[in-house]
Protein backbone atom coordinates (compact mmCIF):
# COMPACT_ATOMS: atom_id res chain seq x y z
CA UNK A 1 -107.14 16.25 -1.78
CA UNK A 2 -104.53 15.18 0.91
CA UNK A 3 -104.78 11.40 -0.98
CA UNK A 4 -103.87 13.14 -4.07
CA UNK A 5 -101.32 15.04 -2.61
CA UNK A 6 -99.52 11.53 -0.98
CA UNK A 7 -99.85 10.05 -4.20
CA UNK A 8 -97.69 12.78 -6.10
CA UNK A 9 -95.36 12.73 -3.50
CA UNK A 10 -95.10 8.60 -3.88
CA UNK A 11 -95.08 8.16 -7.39
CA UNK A 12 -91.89 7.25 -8.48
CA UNK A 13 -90.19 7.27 -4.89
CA UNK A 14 -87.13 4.98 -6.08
CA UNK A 15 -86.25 7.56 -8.66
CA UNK A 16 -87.15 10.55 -6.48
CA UNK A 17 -84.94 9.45 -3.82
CA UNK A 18 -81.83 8.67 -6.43
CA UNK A 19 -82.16 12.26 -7.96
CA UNK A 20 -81.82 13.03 -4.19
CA UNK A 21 -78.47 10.74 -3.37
CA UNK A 22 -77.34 12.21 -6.75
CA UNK A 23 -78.02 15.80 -6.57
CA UNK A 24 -76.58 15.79 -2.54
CA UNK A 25 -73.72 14.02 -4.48
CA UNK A 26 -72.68 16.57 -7.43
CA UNK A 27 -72.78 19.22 -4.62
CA UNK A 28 -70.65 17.67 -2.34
CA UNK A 29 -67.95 17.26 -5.56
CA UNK A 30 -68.51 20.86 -6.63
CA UNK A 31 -67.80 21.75 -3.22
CA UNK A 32 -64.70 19.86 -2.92
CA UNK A 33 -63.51 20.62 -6.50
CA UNK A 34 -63.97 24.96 -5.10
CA UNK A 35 -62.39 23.82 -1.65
CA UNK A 36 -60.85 20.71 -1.34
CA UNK A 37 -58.88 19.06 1.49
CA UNK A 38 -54.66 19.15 1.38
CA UNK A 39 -51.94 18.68 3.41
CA UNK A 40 -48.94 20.97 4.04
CA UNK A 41 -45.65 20.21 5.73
CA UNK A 42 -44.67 22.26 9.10
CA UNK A 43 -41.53 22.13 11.33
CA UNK A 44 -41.22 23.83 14.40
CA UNK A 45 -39.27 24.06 17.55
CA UNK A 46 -39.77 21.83 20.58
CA UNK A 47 -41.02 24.05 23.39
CA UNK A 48 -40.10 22.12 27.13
CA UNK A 49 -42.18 22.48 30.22
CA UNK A 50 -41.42 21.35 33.58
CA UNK A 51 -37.72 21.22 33.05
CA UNK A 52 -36.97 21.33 36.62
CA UNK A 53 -37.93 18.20 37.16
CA UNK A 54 -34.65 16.89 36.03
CA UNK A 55 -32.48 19.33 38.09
CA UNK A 56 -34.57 18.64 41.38
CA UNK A 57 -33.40 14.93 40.42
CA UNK A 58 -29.75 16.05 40.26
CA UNK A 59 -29.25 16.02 36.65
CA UNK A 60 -28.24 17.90 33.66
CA UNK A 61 -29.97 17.36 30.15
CA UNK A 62 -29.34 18.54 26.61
CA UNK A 63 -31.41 17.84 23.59
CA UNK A 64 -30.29 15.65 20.89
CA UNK A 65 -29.75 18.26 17.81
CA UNK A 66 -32.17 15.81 15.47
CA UNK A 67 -34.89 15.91 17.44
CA UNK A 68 -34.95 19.59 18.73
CA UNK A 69 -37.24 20.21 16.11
CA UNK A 70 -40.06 18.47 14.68
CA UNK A 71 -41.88 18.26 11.14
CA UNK A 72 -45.73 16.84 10.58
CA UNK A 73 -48.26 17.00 7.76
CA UNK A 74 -51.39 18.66 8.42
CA UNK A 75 -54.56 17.79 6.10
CA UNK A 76 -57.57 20.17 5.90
CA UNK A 77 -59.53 22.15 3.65
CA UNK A 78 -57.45 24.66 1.56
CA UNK A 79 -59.05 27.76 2.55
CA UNK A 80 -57.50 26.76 6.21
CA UNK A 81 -54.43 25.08 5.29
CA UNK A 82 -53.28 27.72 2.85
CA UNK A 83 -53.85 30.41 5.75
CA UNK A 84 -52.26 28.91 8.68
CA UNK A 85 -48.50 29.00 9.54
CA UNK A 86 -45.95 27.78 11.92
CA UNK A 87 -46.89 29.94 14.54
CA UNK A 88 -50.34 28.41 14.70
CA UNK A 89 -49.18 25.49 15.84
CA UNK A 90 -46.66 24.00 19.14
CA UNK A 91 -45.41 21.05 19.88
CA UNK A 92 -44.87 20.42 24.09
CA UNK A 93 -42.33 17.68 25.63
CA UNK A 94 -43.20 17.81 29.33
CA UNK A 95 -39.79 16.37 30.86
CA UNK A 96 -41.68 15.35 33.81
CA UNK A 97 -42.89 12.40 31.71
CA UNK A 98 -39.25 11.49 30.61
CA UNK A 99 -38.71 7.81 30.27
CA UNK A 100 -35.59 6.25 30.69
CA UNK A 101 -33.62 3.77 28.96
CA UNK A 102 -30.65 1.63 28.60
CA UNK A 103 -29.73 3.00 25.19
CA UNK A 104 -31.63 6.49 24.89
CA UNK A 105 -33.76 8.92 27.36
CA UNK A 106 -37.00 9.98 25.37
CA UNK A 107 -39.94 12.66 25.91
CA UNK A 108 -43.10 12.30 24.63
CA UNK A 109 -43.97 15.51 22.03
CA UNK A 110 -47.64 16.64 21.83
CA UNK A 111 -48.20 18.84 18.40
CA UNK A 112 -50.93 21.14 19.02
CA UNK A 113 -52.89 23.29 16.98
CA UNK A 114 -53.60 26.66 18.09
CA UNK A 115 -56.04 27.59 15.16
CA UNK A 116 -58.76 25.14 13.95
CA UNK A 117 -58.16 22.58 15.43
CA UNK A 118 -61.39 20.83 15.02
CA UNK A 119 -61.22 21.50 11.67
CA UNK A 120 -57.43 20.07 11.09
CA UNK A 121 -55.72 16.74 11.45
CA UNK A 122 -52.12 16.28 12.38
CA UNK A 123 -50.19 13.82 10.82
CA UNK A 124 -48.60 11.47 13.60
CA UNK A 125 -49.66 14.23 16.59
CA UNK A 126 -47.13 12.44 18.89
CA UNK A 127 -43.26 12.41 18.53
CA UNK A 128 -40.60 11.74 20.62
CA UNK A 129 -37.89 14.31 21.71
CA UNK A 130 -34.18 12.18 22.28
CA UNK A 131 -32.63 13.54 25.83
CA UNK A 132 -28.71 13.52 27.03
CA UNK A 133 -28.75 12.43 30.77
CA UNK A 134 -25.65 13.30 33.02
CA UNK A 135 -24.81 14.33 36.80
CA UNK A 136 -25.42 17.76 37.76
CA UNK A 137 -22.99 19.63 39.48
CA UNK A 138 -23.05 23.04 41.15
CA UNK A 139 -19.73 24.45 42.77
CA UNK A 140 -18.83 28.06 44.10
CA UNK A 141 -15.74 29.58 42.87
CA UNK A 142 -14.06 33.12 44.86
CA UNK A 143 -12.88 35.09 41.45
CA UNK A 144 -9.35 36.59 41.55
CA UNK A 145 -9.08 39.75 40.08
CA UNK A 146 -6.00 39.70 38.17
CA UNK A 147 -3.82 43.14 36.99
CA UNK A 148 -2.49 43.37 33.37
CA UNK A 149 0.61 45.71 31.91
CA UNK A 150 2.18 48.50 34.36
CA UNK A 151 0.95 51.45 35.85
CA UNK A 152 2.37 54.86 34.54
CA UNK A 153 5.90 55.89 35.53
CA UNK A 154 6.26 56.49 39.23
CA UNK A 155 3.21 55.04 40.44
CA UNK A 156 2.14 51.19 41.52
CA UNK A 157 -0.24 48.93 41.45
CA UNK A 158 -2.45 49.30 45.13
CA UNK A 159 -5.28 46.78 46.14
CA UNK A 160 -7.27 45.16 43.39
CA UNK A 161 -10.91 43.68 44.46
CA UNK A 162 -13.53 42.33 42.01
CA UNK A 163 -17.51 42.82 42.95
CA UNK A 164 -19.10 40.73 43.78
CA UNK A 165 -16.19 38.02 43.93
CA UNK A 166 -18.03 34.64 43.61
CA UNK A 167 -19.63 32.74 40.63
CA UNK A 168 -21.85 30.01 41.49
CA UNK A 169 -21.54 27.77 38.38
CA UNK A 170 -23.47 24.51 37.63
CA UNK A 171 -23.38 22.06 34.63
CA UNK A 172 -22.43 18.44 33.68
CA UNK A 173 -20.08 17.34 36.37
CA UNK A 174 -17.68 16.10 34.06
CA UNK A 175 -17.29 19.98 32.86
CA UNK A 176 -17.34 21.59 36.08
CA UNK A 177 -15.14 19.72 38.13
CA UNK A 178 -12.37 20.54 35.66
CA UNK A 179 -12.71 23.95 36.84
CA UNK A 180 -9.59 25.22 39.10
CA UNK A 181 -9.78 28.98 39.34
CA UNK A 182 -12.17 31.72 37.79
CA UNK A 183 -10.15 34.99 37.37
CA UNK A 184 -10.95 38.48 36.27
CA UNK A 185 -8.71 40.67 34.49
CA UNK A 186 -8.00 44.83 34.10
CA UNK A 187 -5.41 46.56 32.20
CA UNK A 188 -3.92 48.49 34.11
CA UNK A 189 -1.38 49.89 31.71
CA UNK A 190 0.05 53.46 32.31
CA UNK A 191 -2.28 54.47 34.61
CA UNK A 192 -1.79 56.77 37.29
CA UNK A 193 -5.57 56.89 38.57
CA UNK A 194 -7.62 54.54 40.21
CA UNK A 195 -9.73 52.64 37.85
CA UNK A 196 -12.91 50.31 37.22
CA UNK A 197 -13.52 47.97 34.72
CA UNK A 198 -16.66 45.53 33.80
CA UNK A 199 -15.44 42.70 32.74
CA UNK A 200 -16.32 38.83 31.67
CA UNK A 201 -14.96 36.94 34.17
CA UNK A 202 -13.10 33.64 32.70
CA UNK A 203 -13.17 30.31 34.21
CA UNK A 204 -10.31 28.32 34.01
CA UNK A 205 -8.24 24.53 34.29
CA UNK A 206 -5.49 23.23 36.50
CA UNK A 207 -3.23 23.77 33.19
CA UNK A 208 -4.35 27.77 32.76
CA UNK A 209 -6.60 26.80 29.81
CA UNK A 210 -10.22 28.32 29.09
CA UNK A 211 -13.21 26.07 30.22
CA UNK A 212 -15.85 25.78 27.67
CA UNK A 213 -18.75 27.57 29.40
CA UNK A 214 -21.07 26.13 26.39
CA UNK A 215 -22.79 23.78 28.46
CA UNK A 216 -22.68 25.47 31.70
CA UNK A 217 -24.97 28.24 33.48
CA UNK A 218 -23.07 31.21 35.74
CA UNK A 219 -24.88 33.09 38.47
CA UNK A 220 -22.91 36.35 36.40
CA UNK A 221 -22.09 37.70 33.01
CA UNK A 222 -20.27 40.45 34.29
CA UNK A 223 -17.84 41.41 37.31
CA UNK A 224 -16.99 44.78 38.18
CA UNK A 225 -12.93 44.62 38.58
CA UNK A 226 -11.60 47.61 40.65
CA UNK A 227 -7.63 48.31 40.70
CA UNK A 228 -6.17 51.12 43.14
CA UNK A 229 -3.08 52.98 41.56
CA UNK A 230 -0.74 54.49 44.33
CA UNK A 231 2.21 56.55 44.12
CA UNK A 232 5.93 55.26 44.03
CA UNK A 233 9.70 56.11 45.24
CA UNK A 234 13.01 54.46 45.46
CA UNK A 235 14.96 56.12 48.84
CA UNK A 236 18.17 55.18 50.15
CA UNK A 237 17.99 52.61 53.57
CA UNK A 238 20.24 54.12 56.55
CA UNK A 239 21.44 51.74 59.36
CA UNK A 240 22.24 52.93 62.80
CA UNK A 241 23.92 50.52 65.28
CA UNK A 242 24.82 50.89 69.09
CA UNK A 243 27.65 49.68 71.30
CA UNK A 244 30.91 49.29 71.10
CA UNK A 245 32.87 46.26 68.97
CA UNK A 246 35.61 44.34 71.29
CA UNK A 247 38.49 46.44 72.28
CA UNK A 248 41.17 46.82 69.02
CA UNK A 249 38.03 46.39 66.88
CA UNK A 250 35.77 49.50 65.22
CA UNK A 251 32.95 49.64 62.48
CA UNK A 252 33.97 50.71 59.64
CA UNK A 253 30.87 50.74 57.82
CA UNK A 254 27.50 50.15 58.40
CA UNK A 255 25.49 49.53 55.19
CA UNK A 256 22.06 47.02 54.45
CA UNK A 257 21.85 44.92 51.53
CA UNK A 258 19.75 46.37 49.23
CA UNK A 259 21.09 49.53 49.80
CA UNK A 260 17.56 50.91 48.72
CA UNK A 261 14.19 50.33 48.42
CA UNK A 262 10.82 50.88 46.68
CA UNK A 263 7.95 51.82 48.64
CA UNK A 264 4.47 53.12 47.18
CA UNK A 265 1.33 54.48 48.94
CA UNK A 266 -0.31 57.78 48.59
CA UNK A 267 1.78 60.97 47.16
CA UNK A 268 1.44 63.21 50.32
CA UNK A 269 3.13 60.21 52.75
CA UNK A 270 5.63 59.55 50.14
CA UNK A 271 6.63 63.39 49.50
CA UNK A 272 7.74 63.13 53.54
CA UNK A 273 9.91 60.24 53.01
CA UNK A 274 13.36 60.92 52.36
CA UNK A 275 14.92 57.32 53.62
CA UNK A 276 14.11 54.40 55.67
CA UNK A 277 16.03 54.08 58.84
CA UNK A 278 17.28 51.23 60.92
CA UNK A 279 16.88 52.26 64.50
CA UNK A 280 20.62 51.86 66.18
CA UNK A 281 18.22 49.45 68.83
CA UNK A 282 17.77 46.87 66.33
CA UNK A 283 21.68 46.10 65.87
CA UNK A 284 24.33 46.23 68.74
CA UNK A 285 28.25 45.90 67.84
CA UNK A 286 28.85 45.66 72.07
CA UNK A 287 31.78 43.64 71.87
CA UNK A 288 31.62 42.22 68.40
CA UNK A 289 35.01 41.39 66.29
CA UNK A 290 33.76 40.08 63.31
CA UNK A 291 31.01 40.65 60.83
C-alpha cells in the first residue's frame, strides 16, 4: 500500500511541482494587488544632539536654512505607509561628528523610523546638515538703568537701581564685541511715588543704535528697574561773612551767585528748610578793599 501511495504522489511530479510554483505565484500577486508596496514623501525637522561640543571648542554655529529640514521617500506596504506620519519618524545630526572643510562645515543626518522599521525602507537614510562656523564670544555687561520723562510737579527723580544689574551675553564675536552699553529704561513721568518696572533690557552700540540680539543668547529676558521719587524745593541761599574790609572800605552787599537753589530729598527734611546758609567762617572781608 505505501508503494502505491509513493507512486500517486510521483506521478506527474514535473507538473505537480509547476501547479505548485504557479499557485504560490497567483497568491503572492493577489496579495500584492490587495496590499501592495508604495512610497510616500516626508520632511521633517533636523533634531541636534551633542551641541555642546562646539561651544566647549569655542565656537558658535547656525544651521544653513536649506538644510534645517530634510525630505526622503519611504517604500512599504500600503496598509503601513498610508498610516504612518511625520511624527513616526526623526532624523539626528550629532555635531560631535561635524567635519570640517575649506568651503562648508557638514553633519552627518541619520533618518530614523520610530514605527516599523523592519518593515520600511528609507530612501537615502543618510543626509547631510550644512553648518555656519564662527568664534564664540561671551562678555559681561553692568546694565544702566536709565529714567524717562519728569516726575510730577514738586518732586525729583531719587536713586534709580536695576536688579539684578548684569547680563552675561554670548554669540558670534563679530556681534558681541559691537556691544558698548546695555541699558534699562522706566518712565518715570509725573510720578510722585516710588516705582518698579519689569522691563527688557536693550543692548546697545558705540553710536546709541540697537544690537540685533537675533543671533545672540542673554543670561535675562527681564530686569526689574526700580526709580525712587523724592520731594523738591527751590529756597533762597544766605551768605554770612566775618571781619572787617580795610579801613575807608565796607560791604555793601553780600549775595551768592545763584541766588537760589533746588534741593530734593524726603518731604519731612524739606518742610524744615527755609534757606541754605553760608556760615560767616567760610568768607572773611578782614581787611579786604576790593571784590
Amino acid at each position: 500500500m505505501l508503494r502505491n501511495v509513493v507512486k500517486i504522489l510521483t506521478r506527474n511530479l514535473g507538473l505537480k511541482l509547476l501547479a505548485l510554483v504557479f499557485a504560490v505565484t497567483m497568491w503572492m500577486v493577489v496579495v500584492n494587488l490587495d496590499d501592495p508596496t508604495i512610497s510616500r514623501p516626508f520632511t521633517i525637522a533636523v533634531t541636534l544632539e551633542n551641541e555642546d561640543v562646539i561651544t566647549a571648542a569655542n565656537k558658535y554655529f547656525e544651521i544653513e536654512p536649506d538644510s534645517a529640514n530634510v525630505t526622503f521617500n519611504v517604500f512599504g506596504k500600503r496598509s503601513i505607509v498610508n498610516e504612518i506620519s511625520s511624527s513616526d519618524f526623526k532624523a539626528v545630526a550629532d555635531m560631535s561628528r561635524l567635519i570640517q572643510g575649506e568651503n562648508e562645515n557638514i553633519v552627518p543626518v541619520e533618518i530614523i523610523a520610530l514605527r516599523y522599521a523592519s518593515k520600511l525602507t528609507i530612501s537615502k537614510r543618510t543626509r547631510q546638515l550644512k553648518v555656519l562656523l564662527e568664534d564664540l564670544m561671551r562678555q559681561a555687561f553692568v546694565i544702566l538703568p536709565v529714567a524717562q520723562g519728569e516726575p510730577a510737579e514738586g518732586y525729583a527723580l531719587g536713586s534709580t537701581v536695576v536688579e539684578p544689574n548684569r547680563l552675561w551675553v554670548s554669540g558670534p564675536k563679530e556681534v558681541v564685541s559691537t556691544i558698548d552699553t546695555v541699558k534699562a529704561s522706566i518712565d518715570v513721568t509725573n510720578m510722585s511715588t516710588d516705582i518698579s518696572d519689569s522691563v527688557v533690557p536693550v543692548l546697545l552700540d558705540e553710536n546709541g543704535e540697537n544690537v540685533d540680539t537675533t543671533r545672540l543668547t542673554l543670561s535675562l529676558d527681564i530686569v526689574t528697574v526700580k526709580a525712587g521719587i523724592v520731594s523738591q524745593k527751590t529756597v533762597p541761599i544766605k551768605v554770612n561773612y566775618s571781619g572787617k574790609p580795610k579801613e575807608g572800605y565796607e560791604v555793601i552787599s553780600a549775595v551768592a551767585v545763584p541766588k537760589e537753589v533746588t534741593i530734593k530729598g524726603r518731604s519731612d527734611i524739606l518742610n524744615a528748610i527755609s534757606a541754605i546758609t553760608i556760615p560767616e567762617e567760610v568768607i572773611n572781608v578782614e581787611g579786604a578793599d576790593e571784590k
